[in-house]
Structure formats: structure tokens, C-alpha cells
Protein backbone atom coordinates (compact mmCIF):
# COMPACT_ATOMS: atom_id res chain seq x y z
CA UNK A 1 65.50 -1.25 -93.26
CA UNK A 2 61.81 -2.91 -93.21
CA UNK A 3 59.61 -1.69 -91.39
CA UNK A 4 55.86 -3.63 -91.02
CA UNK A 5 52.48 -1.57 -90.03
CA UNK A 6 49.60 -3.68 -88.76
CA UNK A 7 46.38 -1.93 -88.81
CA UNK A 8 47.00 0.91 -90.78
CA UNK A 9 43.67 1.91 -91.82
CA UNK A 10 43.21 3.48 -87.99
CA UNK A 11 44.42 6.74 -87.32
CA UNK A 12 47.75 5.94 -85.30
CA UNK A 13 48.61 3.53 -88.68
CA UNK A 14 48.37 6.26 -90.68
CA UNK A 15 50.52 8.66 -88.53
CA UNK A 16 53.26 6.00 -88.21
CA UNK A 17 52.94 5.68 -91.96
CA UNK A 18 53.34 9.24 -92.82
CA UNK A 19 56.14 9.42 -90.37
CA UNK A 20 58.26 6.70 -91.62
CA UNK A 21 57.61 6.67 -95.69
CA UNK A 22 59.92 9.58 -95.69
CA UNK A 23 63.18 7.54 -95.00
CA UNK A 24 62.18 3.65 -94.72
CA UNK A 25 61.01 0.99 -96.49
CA UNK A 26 57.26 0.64 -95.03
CA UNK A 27 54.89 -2.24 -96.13
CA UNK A 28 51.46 -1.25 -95.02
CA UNK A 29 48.25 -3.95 -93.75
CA UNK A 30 45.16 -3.03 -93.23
CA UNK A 31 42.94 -4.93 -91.33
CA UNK A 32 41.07 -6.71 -94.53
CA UNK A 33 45.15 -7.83 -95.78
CA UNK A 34 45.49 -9.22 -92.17
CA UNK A 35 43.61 -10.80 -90.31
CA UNK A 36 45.35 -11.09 -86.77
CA UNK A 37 43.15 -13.37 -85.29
CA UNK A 38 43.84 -16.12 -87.82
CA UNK A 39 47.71 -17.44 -86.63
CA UNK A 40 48.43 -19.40 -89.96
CA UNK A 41 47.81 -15.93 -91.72
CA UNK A 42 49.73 -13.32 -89.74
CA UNK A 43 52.82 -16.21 -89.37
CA UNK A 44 52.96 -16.81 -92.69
CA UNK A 45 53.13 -12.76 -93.95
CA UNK A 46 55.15 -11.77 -91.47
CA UNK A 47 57.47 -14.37 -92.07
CA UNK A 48 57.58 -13.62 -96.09
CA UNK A 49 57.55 -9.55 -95.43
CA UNK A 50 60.56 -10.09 -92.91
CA UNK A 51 60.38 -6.55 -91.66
CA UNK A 52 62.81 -5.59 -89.28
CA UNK A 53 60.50 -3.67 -87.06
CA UNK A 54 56.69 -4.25 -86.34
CA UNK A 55 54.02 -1.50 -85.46
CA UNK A 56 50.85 -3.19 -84.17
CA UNK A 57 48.42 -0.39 -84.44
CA UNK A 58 45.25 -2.34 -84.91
CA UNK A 59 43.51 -2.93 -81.79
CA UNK A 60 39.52 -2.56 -80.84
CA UNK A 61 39.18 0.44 -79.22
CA UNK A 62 34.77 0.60 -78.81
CA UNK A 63 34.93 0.92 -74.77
CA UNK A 64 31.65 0.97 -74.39
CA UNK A 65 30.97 -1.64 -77.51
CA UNK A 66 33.61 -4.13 -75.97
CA UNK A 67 31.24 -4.55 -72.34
CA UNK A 68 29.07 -7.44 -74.70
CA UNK A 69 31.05 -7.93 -77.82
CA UNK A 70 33.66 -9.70 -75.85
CA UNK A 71 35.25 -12.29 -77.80
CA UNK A 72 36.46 -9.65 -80.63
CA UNK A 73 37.45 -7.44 -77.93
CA UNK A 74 39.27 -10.33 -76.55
CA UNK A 75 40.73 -12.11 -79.96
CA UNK A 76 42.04 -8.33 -81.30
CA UNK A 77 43.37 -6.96 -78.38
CA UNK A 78 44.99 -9.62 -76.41
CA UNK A 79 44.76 -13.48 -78.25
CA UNK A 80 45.95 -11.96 -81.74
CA UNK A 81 49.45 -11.01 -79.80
CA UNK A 82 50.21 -14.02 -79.69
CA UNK A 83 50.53 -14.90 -83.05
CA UNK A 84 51.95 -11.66 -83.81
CA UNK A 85 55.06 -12.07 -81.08
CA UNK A 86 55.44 -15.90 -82.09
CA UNK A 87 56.03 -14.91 -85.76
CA UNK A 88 58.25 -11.89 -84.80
CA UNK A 89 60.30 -13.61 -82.58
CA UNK A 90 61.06 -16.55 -85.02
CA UNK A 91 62.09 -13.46 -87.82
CA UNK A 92 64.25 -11.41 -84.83
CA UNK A 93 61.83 -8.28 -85.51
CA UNK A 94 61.42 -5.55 -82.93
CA UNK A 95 57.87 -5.57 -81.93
CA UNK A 96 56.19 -1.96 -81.10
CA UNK A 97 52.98 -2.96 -79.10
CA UNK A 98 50.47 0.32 -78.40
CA UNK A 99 48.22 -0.20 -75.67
CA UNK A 100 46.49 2.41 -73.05
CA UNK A 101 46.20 4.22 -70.21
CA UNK A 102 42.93 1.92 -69.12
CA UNK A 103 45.19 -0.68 -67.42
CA UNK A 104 44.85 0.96 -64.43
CA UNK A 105 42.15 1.32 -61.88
CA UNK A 106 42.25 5.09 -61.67
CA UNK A 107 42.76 4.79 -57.76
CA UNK A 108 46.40 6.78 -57.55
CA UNK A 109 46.38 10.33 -56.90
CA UNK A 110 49.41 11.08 -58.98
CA UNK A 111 50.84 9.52 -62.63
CA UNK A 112 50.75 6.12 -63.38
CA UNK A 113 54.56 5.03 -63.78
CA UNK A 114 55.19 1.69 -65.70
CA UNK A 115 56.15 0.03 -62.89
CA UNK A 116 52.67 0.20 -60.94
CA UNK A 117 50.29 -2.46 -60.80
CA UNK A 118 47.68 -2.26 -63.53
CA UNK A 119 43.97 -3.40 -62.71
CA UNK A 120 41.41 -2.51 -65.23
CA UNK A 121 38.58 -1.56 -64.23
CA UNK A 122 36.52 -2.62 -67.82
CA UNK A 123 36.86 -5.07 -70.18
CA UNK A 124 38.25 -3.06 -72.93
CA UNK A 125 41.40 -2.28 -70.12
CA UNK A 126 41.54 -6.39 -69.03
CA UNK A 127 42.21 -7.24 -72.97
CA UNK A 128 44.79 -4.76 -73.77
CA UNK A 129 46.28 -5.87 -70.28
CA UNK A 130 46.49 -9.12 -71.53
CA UNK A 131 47.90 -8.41 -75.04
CA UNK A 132 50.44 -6.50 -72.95
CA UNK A 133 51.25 -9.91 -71.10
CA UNK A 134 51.14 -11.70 -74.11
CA UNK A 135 54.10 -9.64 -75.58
CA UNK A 136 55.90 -10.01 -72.54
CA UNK A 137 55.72 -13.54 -72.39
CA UNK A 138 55.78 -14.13 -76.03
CA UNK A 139 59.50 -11.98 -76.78
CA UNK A 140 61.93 -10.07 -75.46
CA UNK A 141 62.73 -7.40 -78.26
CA UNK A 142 59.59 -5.59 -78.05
CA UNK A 143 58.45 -1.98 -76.98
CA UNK A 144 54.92 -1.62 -75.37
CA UNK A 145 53.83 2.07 -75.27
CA UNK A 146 50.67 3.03 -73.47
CA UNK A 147 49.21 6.01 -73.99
CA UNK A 148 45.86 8.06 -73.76
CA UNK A 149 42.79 9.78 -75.19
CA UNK A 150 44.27 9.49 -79.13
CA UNK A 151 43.28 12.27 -81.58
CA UNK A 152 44.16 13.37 -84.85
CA UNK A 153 42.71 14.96 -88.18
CA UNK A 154 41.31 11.57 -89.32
CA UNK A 155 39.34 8.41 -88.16
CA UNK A 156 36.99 8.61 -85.40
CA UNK A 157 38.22 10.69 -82.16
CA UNK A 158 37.02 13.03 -79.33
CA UNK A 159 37.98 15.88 -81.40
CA UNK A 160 36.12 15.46 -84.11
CA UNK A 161 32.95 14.14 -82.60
CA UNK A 162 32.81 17.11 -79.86
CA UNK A 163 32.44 19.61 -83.22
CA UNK A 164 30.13 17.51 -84.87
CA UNK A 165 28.34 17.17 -81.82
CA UNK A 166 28.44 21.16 -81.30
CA UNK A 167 27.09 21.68 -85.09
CA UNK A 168 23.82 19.96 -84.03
CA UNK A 169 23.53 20.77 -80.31
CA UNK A 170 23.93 24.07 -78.51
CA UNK A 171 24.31 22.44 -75.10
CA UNK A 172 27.21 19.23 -74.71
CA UNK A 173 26.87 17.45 -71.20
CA UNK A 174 30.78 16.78 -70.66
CA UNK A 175 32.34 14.62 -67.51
CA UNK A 176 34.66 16.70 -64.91
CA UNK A 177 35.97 13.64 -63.34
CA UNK A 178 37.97 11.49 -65.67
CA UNK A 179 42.00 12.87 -66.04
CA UNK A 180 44.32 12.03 -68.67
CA UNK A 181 46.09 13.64 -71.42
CA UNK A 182 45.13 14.11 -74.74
CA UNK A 183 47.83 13.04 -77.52
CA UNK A 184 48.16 13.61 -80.97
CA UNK A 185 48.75 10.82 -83.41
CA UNK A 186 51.92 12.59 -84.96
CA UNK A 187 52.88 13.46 -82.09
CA UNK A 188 53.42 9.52 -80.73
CA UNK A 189 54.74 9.00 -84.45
CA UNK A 190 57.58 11.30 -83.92
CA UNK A 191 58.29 9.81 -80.81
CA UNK A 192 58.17 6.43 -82.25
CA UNK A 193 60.89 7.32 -85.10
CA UNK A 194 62.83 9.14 -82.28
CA UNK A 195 62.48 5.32 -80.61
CA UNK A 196 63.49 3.36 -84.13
CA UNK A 197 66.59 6.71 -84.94
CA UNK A 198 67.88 5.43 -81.09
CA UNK A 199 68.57 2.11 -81.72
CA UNK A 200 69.49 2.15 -85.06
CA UNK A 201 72.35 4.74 -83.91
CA UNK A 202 73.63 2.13 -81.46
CA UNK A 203 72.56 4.34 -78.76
CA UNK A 204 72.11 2.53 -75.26
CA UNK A 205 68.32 1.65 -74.57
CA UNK A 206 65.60 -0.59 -72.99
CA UNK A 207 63.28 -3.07 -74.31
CA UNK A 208 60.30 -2.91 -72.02
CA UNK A 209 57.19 -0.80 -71.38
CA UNK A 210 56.72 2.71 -71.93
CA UNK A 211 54.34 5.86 -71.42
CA UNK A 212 53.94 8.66 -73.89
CA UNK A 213 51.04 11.17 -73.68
CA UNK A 214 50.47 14.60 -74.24
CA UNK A 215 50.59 17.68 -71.99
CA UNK A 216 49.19 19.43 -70.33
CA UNK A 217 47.02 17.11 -68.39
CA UNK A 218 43.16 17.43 -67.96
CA UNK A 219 39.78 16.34 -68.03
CA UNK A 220 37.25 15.59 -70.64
CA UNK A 221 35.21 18.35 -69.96
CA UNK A 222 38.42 20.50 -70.04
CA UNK A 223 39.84 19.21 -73.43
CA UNK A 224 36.05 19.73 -74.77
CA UNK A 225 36.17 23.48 -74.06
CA UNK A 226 39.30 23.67 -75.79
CA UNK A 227 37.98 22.28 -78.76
CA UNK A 228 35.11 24.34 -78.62
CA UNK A 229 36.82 27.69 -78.20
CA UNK A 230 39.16 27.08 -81.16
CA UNK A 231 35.80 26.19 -83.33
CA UNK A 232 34.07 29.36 -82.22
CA UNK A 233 37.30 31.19 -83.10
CA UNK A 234 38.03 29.19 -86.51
CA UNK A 235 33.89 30.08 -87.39
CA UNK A 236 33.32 26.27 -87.12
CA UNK A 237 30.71 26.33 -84.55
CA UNK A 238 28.34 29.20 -83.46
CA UNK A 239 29.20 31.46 -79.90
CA UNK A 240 25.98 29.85 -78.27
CA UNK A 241 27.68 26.65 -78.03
CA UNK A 242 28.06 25.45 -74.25
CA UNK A 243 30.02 22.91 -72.96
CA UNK A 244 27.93 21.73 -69.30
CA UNK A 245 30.09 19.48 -66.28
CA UNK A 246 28.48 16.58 -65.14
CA UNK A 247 29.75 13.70 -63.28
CA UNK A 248 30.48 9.97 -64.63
CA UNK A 249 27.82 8.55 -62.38
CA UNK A 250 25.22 10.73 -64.41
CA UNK A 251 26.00 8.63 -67.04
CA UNK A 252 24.33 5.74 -68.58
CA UNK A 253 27.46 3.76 -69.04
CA UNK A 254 28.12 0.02 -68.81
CA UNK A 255 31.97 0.77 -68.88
CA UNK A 256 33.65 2.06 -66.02
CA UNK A 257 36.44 4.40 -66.84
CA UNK A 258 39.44 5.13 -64.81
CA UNK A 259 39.14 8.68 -62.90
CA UNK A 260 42.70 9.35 -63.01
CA UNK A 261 44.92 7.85 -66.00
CA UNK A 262 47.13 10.30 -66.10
CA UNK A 263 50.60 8.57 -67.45
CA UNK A 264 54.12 9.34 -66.03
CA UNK A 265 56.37 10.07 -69.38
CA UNK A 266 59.62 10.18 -67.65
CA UNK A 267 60.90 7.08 -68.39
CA UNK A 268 60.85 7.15 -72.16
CA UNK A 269 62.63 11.18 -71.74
CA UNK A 270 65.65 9.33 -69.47
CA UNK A 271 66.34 6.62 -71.76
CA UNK A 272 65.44 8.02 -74.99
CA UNK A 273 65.49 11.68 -74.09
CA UNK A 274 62.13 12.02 -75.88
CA UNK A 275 59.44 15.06 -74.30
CA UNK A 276 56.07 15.08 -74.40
CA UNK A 277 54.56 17.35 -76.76
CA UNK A 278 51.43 20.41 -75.83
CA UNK A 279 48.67 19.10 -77.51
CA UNK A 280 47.25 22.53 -77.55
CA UNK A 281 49.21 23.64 -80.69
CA UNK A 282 48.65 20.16 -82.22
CA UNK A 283 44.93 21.11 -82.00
CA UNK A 284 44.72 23.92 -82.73
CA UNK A 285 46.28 22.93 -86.27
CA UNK A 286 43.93 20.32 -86.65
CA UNK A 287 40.88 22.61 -86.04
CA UNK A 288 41.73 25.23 -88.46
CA UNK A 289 42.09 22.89 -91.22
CA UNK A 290 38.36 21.52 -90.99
CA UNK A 291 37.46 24.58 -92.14
């Protein structure tokens, strides 16, 4: 079996790779061996690779960036699907699709479920909504999996710049009133290959969108302290870093952000009987070997 990894230079391409090397055939692109935004490009390699599964991992994730630097926001995350699900569908491939938790407004009081309406709130959230459409309209053997506030041992995440930001501050100023869960890259991997083992097992399934996020939920200011304790503990960072709550509107922010994003995960546990993972110990693990 073939397996395909768009935009494996970022740190969920690089989870999925380490995942699946260990029992699959996986041809790896980085974003300088494909372009996605050029159609004649990604058709033509993904038509010569003929992988029998697709991971798009590359996407432009800059919230903040994508407010004025629109049309790459705009080709990566949303135009670019539809070459890939044109030359996927013409091959048969299974298309895995990542995209987020900033579909959604925020506005619901309890987990987002797949089925609720999604209305970003920034621009970022409005391409990967379309991207998500794109897939949708573009094939129907395709997995979309949204999930939140990515981090990992590599590549640029809230993890790592919270202890860089505590080696040169002794005061962060964190927000108290933006919920999600935190996720580690393995983590949604694991899940993935539990996705891929499924099918390939003839098990019964759904194509479709699906949620997968860490637990337990929280806040930014919340997943901030924890990365701070385990510093102070691990001799990282000094016991006179604080972590300070503010609000978002204190912010000088052009993006909105969603205030609750938390994701429902029960879907992808009934059909694939996958749980969500604490990404407590997953930190914690991560910490101690930045020493």
C-alpha cells in the first residue's frame, strides 16, 4: 500500500511520517517538491506516485499573518484543494483533509459536533472552510478531520514559544477566554493509522468529516501554566516565571478568534472506536526532552 504526504516539512507531516514508515510504503513532499497551488504540477505527481491514500498536511496556518496576506492564505488553504481532490479522484485515492477548529464562530456553549453550522469568524477560518467545501464537492472518498491548538516537539507551536518566551521574560500576559483543546501531533497520527488499519480491515466506516482533539479541555492561559510548571520542574525555566490572565479584547489583534472551539470527538470513537488522548502526558514528554 502507497501512501502520499503533502506538506511534510510541518510538524503534523512529520508525525504522520513517523507513524506510517513503520509498516507502509510512504512517499514524502515537501512544500518546495510540490507546489499545490500550481494544478498542472500536483495532477501530474499525484497521478505518477498513484498512492492509495493522501495526507494533505500543508496548509497556512499564520492567523494573524493571513488578515492581509490573503491570496496565499486563500490559494493554500482552500483553491489548492481543488487540484488536489481532482487528481485524487481521477487515481481512486482516499483523501485525508486536516483542517481546524476555527470554522466556527465560537458562539455555542458546549462542543462543536460536525454537524453544526460553521461560520468563521477570521479569514484564516473562511479559507480552511472553503478547502473543506472544496473536498466535499470535489470527491467522495475523502476524510476531513478538524482539530485544534497543534503541538509537538518540532516546528513552530504554543509549546515551544511559551518556554522561549519564559527564558526571556519573567511575566507572560496569557488570554482566559479562548477554549479548546490542545493535541499532540502523534497523538492525531495514531489516530490517523487507527483510521487507514479500519478500512483496510474491511471494517464498516464513514467517509465524511471528523473531530479529533485532545483532552482535557481548556484555555490558553490554562495550557500556558501547564507548560510552565513542567519547565520549572524539568529546570527549563526559573520559579519567578508568571503566567498573568488577560482578556482577548486587551489584545492588539486584527484576527478574531473563536471563544469556544472546543470539538465534540464522539463521532470518530462510534465509528472508529478511536479516544482522545490527555495531552498532559504527551507534554510532559515533550518538555523533558528539551532539556
Amino acid at each position: 500500500m502507497k501512501i502520499l504526504i503533502i506538506g511534510a516539512q510541518g510538524q503534523l507531516g512529520k508525525a504522520l511520517y513517523d507513524i506510517f514508515k513503520r509498516k507502509y510504503n510512504v512517499i514524502i513532499k515537501t512544500r518546495q517538491q510540490m507546489d499545490i497551488t500550481n494544478d498542472e504540477l500536483v495532477s501530474n505527481e499525484i497521478i505518477k506516485i498513484k498512492p492509495d491514500y493522501i495526507f494533505n498536511a500543508a496548509a497556512y496556518t499564520d492567523v494573524e499573518k493571513a488578515e492581509t496576506d490573503r491570496d496565499s492564505a486563500l490559494n493554500i488553504n482552500a483553491i489548492a484543494l481543488k487540484h488536489i481532490t481532482k487528481a485524487s479522484r481521477e487515481i481512486g485515492a482516499i483523501l485525508f483533509h486536516f483542517s481546524t477548529d476555527y470554522v466556527f464562530d465560537g458562539n455555542k456553549t458546549e462542543a462543536y459536533k460536525e454537524t453544526d453550522v460553521a461560520v468563521p469568524i477570521n479569514f484564516y477560518g473562511e479559507t480552511k472552510l472553503i478547502g473543506e467545501e472544496n473536498v466535499r464537492k470535489g470527491m467522495d472518498k475523502y476524510f476531513i478531520i478538524r482539530t485544534s491548538w497543534l503541538f509537538s516537539e518540532r516546528g513552530t507551536n504554543f509549546a515551544k514559544k511559551i518556554i522561549k518566551q519564559g527564558m526571556e521574560n519573567k511575566s507572560l500576559s496569557i488570554v482566559t477566554d479562548q477554549y479548546s483543546s490542545p493535541t499532540y501531533v502523534l497523538d492525531l497520527a495514531s489516530a490517523v493509522e487507527r483510521m487507514v488499519q479500519h478500512i483496510n480491515n474491511g471494517k464498516k466506516f464513514e467517509y465524511g468529516t471528523y473531530h479529533y482533539g485532545g483532552l482535557p479541555y481548556t484555555n490558553w492561559n490554562g495550557f500556558a501554566k501547564k507548560i510552565i510548571e513542567i519547565a520549572k520542574r524539568e529546570n527549563i525555566l526559573s520559579e519567578d516565571v508568571k503566567v498573568k490572565e488577560i482578556l482577548s479584547s486587551e489584545l492588539d489583534s486584527m484576527a478574531k478568534r473563536p471563544s469556544n472551539s472546543r470539538l465534540d470527538c464522539s463521532k470518530i470513537k462510534r465509528i472508529f472506536g478511536i479516544e482522545q488522548k490527555n495531552w498532559n502526558e504527551a507534554l510532559d514528554h515533550i518538555i523533558f526532552n528539551l532539556k
